[in-house]
N, C-alpha and C. Protein backbone atom coordinates (compact mmCIF):
# COMPACT_ATOMS: atom_id res chain seq x y z
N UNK A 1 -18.79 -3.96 -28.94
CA UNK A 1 -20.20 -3.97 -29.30
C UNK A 1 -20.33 -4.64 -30.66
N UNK A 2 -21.13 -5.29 -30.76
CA UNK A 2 -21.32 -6.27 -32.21
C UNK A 2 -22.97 -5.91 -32.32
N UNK A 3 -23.56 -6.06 -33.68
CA UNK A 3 -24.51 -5.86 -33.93
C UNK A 3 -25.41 -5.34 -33.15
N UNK A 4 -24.99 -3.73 -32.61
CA UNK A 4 -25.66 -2.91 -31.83
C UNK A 4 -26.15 -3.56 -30.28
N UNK A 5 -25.14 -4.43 -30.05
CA UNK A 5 -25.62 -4.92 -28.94
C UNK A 5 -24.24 -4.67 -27.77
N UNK A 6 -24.49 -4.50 -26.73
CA UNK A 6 -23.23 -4.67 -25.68
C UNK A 6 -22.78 -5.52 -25.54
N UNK A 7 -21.70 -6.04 -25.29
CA UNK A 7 -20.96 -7.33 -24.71
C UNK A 7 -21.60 -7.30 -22.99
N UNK A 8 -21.51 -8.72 -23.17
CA UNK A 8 -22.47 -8.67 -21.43
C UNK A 8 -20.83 -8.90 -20.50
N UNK A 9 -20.03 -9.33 -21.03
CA UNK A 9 -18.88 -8.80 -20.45
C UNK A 9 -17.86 -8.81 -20.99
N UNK A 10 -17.46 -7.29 -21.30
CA UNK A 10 -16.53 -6.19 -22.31
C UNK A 10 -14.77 -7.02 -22.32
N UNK A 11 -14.26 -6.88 -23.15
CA UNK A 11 -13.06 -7.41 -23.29
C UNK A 11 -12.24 -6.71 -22.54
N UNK A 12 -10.86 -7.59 -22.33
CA UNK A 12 -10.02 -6.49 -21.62
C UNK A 12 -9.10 -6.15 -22.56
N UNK A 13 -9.40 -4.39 -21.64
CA UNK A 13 -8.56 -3.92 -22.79
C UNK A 13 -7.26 -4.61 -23.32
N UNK A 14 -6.47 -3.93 -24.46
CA UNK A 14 -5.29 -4.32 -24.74
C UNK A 14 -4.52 -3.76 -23.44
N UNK A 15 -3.85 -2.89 -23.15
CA UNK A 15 -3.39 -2.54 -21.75
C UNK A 15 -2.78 -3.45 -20.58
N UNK A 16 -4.07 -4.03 -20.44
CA UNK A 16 -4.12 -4.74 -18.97
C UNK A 16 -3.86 -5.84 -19.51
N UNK A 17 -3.61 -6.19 -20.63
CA UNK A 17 -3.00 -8.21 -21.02
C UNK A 17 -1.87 -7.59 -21.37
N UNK A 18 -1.41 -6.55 -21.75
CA UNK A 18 -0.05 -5.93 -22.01
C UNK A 18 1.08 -6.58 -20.19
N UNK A 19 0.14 -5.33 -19.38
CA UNK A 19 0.91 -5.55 -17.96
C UNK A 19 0.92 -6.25 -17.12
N UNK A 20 0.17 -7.49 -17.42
CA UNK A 20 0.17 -9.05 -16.91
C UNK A 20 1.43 -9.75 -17.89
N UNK A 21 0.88 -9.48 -18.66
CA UNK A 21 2.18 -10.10 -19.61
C UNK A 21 3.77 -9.83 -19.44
N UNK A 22 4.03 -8.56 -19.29
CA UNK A 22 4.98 -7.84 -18.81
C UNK A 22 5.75 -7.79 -17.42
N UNK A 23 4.55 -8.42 -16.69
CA UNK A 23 4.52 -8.04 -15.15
C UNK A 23 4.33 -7.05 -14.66
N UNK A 24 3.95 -5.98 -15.33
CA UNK A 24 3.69 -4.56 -15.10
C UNK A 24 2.23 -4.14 -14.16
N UNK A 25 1.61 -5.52 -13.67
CA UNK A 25 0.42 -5.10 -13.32
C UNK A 25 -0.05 -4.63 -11.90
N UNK A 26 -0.30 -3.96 -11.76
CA UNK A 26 -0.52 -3.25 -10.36
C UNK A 26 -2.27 -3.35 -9.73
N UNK A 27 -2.61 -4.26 -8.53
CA UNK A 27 -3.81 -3.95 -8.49
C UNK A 27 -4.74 -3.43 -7.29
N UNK A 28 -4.46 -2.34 -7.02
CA UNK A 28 -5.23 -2.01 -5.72
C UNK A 28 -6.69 -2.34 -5.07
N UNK A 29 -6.55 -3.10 -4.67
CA UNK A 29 -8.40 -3.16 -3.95
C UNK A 29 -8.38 -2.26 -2.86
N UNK A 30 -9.46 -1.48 -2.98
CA UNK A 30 -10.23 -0.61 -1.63
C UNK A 30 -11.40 -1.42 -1.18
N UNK A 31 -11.98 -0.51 -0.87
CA UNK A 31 -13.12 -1.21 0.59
C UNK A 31 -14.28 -1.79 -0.47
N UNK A 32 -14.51 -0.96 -1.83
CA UNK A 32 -15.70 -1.08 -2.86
C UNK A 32 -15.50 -3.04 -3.00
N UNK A 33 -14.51 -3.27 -3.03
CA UNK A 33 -14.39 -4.78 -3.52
C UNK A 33 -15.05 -5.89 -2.25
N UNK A 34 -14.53 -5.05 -0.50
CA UNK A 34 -14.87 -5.90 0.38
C UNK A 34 -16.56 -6.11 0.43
N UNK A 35 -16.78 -4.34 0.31
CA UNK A 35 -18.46 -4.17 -0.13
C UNK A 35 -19.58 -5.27 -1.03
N UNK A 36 -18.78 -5.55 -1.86
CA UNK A 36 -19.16 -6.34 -3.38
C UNK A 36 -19.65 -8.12 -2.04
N UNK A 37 -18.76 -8.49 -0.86
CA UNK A 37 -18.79 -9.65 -0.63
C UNK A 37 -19.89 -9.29 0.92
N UNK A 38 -20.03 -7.91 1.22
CA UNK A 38 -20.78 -8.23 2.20
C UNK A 38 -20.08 -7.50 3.82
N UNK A 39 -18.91 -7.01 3.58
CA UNK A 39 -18.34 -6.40 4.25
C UNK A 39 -18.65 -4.71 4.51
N UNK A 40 -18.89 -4.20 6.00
CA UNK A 40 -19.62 -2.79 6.16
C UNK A 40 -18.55 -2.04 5.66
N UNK A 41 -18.90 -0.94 5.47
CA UNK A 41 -18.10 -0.03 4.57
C UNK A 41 -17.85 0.76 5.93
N UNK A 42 -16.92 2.50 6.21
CA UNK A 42 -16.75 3.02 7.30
C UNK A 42 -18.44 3.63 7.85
N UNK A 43 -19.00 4.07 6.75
CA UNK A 43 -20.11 4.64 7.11
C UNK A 43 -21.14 3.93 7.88
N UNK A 44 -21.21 2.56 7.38
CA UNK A 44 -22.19 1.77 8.52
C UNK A 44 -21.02 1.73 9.48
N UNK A 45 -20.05 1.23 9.58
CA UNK A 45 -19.20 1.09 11.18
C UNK A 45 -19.43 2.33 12.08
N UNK A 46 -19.54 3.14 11.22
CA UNK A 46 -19.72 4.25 12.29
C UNK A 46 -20.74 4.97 13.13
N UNK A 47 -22.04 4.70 11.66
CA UNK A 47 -23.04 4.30 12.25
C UNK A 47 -23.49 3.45 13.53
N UNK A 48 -23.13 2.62 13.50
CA UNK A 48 -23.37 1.08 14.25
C UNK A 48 -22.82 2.04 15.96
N UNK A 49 -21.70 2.48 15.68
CA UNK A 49 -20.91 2.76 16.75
C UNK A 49 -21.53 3.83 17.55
N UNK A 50 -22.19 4.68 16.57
CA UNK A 50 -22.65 6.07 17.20
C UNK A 50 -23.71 5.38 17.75
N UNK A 51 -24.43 4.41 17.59
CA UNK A 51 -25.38 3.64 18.21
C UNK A 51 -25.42 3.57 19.88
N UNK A 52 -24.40 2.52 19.69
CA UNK A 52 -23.77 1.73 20.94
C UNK A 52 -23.25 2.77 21.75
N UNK A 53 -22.51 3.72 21.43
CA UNK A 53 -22.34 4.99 22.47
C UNK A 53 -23.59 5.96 23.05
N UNK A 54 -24.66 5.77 22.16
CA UNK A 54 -26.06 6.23 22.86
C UNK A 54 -26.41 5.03 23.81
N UNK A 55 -26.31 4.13 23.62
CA UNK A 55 -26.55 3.13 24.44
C UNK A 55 -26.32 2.48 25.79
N UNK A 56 -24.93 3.62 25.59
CA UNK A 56 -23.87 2.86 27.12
C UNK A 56 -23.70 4.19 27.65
N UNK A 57 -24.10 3.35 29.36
CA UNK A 57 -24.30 4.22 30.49
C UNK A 57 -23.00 4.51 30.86
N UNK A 58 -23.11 5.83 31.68
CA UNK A 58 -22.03 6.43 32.16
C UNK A 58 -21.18 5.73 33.59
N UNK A 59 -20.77 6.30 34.73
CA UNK A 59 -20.97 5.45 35.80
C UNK A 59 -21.89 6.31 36.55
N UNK A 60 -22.03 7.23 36.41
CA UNK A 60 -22.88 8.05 36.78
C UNK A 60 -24.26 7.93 36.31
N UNK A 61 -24.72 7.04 35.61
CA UNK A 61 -26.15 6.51 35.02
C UNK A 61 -26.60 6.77 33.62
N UNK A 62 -25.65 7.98 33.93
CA UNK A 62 -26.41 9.06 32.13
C UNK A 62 -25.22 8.21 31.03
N UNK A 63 -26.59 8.62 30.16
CA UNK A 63 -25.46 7.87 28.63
C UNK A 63 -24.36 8.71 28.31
N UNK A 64 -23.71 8.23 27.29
CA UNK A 64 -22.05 8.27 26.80
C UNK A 64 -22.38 9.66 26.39
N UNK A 65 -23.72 9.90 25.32
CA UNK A 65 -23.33 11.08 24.48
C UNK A 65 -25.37 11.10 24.86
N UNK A 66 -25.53 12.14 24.36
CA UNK A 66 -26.59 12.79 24.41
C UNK A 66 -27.35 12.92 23.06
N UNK A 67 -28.75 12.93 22.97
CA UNK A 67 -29.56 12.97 21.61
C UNK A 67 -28.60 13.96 20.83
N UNK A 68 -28.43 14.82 21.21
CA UNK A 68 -27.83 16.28 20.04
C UNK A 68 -26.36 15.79 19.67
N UNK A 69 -25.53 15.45 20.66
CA UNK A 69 -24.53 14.78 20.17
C UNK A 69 -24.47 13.40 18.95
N UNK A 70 -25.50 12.97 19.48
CA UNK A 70 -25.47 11.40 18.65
C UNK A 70 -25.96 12.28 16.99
N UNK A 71 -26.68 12.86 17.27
CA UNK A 71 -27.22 13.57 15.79
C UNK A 71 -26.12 13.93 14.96
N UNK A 72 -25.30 15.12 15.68
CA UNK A 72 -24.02 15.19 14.92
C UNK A 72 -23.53 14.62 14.76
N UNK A 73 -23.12 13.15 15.70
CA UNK A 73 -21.87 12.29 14.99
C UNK A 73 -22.87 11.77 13.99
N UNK A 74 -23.86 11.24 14.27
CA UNK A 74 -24.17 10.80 12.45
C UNK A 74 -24.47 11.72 11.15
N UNK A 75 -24.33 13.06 11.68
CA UNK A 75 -23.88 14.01 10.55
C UNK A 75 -22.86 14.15 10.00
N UNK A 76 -22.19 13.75 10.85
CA UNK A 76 -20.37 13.65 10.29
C UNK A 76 -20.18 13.30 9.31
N UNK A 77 -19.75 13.58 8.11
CA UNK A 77 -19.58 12.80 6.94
C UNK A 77 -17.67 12.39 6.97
N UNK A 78 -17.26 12.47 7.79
CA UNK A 78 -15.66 11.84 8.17
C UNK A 78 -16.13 10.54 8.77
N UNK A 79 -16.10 9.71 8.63
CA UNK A 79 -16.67 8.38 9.30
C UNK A 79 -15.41 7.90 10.13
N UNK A 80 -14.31 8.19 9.75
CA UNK A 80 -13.00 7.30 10.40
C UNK A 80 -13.31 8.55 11.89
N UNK A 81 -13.19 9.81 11.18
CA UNK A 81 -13.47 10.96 12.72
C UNK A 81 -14.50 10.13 13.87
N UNK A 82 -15.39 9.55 12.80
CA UNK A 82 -16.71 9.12 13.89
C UNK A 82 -15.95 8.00 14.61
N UNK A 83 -15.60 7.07 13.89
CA UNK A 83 -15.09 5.93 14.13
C UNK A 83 -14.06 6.30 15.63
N UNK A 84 -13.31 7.24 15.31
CA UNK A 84 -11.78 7.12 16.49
C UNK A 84 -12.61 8.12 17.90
N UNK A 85 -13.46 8.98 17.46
CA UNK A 85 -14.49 9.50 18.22
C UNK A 85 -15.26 8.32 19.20
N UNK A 86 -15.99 7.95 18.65
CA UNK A 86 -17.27 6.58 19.44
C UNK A 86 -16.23 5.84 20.63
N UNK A 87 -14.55 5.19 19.68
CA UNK A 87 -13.47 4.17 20.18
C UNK A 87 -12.61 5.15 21.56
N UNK A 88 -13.13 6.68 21.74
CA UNK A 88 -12.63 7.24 22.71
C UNK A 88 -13.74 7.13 23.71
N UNK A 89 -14.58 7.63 23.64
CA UNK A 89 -16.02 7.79 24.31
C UNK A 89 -16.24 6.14 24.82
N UNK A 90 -15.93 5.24 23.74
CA UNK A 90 -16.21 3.51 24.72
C UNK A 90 -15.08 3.61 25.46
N UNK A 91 -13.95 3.77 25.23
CA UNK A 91 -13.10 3.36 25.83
C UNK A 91 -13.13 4.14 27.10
N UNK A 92 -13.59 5.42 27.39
CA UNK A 92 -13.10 6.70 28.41
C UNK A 92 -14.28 5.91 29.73
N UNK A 93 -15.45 4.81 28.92
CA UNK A 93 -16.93 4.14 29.72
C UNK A 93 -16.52 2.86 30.20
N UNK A 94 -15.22 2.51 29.88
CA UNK A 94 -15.16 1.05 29.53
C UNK A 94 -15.73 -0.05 29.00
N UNK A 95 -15.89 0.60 27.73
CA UNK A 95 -16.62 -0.39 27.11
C UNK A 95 -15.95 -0.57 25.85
N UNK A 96 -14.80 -0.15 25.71
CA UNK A 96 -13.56 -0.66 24.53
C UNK A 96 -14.14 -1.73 23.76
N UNK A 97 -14.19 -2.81 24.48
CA UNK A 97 -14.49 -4.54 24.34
C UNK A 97 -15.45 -4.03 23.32
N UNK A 98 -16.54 -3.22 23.13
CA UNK A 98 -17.78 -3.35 22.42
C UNK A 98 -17.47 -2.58 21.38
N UNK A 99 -16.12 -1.75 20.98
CA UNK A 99 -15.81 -0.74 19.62
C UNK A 99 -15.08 -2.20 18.74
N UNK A 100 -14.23 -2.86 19.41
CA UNK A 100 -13.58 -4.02 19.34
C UNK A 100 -14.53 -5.29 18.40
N UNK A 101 -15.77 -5.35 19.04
CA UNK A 101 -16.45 -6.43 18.67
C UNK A 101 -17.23 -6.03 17.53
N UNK A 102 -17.92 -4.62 17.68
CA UNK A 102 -18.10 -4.07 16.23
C UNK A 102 -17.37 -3.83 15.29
N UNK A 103 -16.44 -3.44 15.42
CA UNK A 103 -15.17 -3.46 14.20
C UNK A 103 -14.95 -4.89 13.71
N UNK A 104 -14.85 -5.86 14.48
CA UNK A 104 -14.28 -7.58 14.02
C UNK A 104 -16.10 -7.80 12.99
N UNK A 105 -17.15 -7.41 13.67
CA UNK A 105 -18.19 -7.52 13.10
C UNK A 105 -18.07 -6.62 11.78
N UNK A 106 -18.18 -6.31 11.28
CA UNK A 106 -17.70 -5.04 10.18
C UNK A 106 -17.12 -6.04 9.34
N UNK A 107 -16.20 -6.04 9.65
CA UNK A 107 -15.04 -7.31 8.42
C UNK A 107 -15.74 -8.42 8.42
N UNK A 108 -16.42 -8.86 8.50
CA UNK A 108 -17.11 -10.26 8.31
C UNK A 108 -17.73 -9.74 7.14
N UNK A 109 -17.31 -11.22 6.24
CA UNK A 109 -17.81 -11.09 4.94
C UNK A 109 -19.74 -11.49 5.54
N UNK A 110 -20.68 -11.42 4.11
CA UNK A 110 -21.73 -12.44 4.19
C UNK A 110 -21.17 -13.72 3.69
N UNK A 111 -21.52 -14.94 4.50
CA UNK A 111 -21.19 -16.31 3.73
C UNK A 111 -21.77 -16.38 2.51
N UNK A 112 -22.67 -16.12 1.90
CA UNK A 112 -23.27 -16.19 0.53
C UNK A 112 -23.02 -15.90 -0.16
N UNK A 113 -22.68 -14.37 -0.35
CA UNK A 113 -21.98 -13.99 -1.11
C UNK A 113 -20.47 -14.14 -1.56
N UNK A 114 -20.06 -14.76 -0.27
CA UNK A 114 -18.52 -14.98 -0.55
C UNK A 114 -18.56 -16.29 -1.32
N UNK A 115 -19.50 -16.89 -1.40
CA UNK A 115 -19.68 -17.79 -2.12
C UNK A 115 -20.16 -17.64 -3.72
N UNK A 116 -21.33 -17.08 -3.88
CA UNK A 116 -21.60 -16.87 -4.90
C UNK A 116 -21.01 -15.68 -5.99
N UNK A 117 -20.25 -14.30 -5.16
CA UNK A 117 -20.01 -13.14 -5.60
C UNK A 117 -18.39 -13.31 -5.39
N UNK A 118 -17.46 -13.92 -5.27
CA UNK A 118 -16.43 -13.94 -4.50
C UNK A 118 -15.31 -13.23 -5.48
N UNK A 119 -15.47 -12.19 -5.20
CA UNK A 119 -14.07 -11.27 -6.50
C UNK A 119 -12.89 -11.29 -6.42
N UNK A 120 -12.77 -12.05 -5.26
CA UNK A 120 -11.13 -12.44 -5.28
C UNK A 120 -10.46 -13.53 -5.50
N UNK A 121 -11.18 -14.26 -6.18
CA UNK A 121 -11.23 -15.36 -6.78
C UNK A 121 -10.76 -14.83 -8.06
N UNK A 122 -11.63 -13.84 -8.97
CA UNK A 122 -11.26 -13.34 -9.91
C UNK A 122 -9.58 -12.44 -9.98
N UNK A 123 -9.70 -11.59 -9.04
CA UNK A 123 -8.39 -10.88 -8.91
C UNK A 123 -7.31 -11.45 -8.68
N UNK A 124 -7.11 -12.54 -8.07
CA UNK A 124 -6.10 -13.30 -8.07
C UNK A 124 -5.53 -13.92 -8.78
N UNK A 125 -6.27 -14.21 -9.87
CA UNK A 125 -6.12 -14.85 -11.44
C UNK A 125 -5.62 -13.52 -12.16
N UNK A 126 -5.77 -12.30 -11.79
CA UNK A 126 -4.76 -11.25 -12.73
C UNK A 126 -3.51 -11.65 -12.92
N UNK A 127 -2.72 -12.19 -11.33
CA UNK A 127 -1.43 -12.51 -11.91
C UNK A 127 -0.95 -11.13 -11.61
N UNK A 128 -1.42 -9.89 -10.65
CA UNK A 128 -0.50 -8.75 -10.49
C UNK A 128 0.23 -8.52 -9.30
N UNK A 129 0.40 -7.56 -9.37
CA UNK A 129 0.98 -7.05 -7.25
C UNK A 129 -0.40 -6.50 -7.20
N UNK A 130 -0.43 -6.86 -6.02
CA UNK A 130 -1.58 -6.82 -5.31
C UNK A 130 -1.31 -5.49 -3.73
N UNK A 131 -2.15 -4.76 -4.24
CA UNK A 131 -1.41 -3.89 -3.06
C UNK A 131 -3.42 -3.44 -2.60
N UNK A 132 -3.57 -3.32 -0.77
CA UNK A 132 -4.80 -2.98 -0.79
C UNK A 132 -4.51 -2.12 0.69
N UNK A 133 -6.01 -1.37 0.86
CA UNK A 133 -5.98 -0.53 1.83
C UNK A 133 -6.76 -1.14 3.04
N UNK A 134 -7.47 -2.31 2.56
CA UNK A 134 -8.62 -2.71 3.30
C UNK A 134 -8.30 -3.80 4.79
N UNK A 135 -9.10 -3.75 5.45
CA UNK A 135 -8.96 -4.02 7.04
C UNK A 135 -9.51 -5.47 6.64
N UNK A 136 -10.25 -6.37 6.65
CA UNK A 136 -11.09 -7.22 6.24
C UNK A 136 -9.55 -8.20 5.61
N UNK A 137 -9.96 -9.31 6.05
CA UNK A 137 -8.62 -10.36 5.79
C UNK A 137 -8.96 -11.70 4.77
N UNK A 138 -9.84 -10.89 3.80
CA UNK A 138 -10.93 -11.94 2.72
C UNK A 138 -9.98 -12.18 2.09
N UNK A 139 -9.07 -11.48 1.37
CA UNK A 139 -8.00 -11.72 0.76
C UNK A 139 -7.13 -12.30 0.52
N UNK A 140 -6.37 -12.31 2.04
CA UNK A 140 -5.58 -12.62 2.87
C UNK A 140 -5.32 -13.75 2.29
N UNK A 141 -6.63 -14.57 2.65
CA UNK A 141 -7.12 -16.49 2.49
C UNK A 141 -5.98 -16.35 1.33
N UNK A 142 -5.80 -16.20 0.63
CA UNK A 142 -5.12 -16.32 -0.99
C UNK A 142 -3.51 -16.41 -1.03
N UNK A 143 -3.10 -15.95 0.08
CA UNK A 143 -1.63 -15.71 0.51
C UNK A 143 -1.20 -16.21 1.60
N UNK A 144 0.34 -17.18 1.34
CA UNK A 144 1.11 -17.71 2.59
C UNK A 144 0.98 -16.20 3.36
N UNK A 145 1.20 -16.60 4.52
CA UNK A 145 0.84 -15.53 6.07
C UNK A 145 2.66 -14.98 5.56
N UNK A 146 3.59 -15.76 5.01
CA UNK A 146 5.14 -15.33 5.11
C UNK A 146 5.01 -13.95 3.88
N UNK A 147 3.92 -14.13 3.05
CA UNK A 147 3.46 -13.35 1.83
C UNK A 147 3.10 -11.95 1.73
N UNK A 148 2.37 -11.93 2.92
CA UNK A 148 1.27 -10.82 3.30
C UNK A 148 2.43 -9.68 4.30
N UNK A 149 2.41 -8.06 3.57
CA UNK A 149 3.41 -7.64 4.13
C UNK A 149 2.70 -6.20 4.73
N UNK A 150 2.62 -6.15 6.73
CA UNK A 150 1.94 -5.08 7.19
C UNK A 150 2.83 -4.44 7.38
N UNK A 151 3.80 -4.46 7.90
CA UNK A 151 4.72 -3.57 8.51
C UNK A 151 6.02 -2.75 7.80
N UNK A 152 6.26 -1.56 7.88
CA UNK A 152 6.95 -0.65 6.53
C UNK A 152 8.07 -1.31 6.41
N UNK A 153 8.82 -1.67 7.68
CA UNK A 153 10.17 -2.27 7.90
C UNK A 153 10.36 -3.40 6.55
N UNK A 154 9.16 -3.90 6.57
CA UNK A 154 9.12 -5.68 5.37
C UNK A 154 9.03 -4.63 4.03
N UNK A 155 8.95 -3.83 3.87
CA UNK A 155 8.34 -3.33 2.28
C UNK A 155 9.32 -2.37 2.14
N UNK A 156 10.37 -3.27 1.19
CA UNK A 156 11.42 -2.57 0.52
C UNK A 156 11.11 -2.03 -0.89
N UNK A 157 10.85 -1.43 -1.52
CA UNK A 157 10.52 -0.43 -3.15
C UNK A 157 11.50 -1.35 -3.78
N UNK A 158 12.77 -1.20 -3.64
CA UNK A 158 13.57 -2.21 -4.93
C UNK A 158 13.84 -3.65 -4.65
N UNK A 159 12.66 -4.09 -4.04
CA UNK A 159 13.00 -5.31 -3.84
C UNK A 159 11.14 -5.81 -4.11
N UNK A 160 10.20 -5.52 -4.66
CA UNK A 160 8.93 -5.69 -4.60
C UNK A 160 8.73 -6.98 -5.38
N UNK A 161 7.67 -7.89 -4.28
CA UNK A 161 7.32 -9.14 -4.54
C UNK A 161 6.21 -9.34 -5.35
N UNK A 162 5.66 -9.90 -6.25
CA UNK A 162 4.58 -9.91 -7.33
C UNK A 162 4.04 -10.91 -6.31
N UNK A 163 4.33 -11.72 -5.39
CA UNK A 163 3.66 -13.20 -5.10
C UNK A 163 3.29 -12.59 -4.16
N UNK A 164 2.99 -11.29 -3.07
CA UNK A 164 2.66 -10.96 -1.75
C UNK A 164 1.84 -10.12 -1.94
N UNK A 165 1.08 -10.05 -1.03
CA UNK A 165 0.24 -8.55 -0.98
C UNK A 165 0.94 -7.77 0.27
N UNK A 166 0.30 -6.65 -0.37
CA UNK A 166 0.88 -5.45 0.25
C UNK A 166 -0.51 -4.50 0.81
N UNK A 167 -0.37 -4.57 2.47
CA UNK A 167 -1.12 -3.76 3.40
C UNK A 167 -0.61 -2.39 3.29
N UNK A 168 -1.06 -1.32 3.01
CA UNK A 168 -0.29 -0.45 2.59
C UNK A 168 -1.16 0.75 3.58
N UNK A 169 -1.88 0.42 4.81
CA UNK A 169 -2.30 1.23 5.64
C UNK A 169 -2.21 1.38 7.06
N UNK A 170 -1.20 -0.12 7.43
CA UNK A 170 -0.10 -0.36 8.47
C UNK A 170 -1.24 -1.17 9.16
N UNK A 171 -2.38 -2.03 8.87
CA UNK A 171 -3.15 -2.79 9.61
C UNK A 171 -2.65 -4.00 10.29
């Protein structure tokens, strides 16, 4: 802060030029970052989903789930519960294909924002390990495919790559 005013954007701390410098830097992205570009968070996916399961008929004519049911699943505040819930109920209707197409819909960035807001543009310039939880493959773009490590078998602890990211939720 200089003459009672805020910095419109704050220095970084000493710290974090310490563990870039060092190599010490560790940087997790969660879903808040995919959010930032336009990507649904679990709560709309699940939303969306509890939708489409009111929507789809039985073979028997009647829908998947019923007004009182659909109420509770969008009471649910477990969204992944809702989520693996809706992906049983399509699937038990055959309508898998449509939990499938909403989920790929979900990870879609907005083009605009990935343009104008694009934070991984910024994060990538940290220069850290990059380790994330997120489903959405915005990232990804940033890393050889030989780079990007899903499976536990590839992710050795004493052998950790600064140049790869790390899926660290088995996607």
């Amino acid at each position: 802060m200089r003459d009672n005013m805020i910095d419109k954007i704050p220095p970084v701390p000493n710290e974090i030029i310490d563990a870039v410098n060092n190599e010490n830097l560790a940087v997790f992205i969660g879903a808040g970052v995919s959010r930032i570009i336009g990507c649904m968070g679990w709560d709309e996916l699940a939303k969306n989903l509890v939708t489409k399961c009111f929507s789809i008929k039985k073979e028997d004519g009647l829908l998947s789930i019923n007004f009182k049911e659909k109420e509770l699943l969008f009471q649910n505040k477990d969204h992944k519960k809702t989520i693996t819930i809706c992906q049983h109920i399509l699937k038990q209707n055959n309508s898998e294909n449509i939990f499938y197409k909403e989920f790929k819909k979900s990870l879609k960035p907005d083009k605009d924002l990935l343009k104008s807001q694009n934070i991984y543009d910024e994060l990538y310039g940290l220069r850290g390990l990059f380790i994330t939880t997120n489903a959405d493959k915005c990232f990804d773009k940033k890393f050889e495919q030989m780079q990007i490590v899903y499976k536990e078998e590839n992710f050795t602890p004493s052998d950790i790559d600064r140049s790869k990211l790390y899926h660290i939720h088995g996607s």
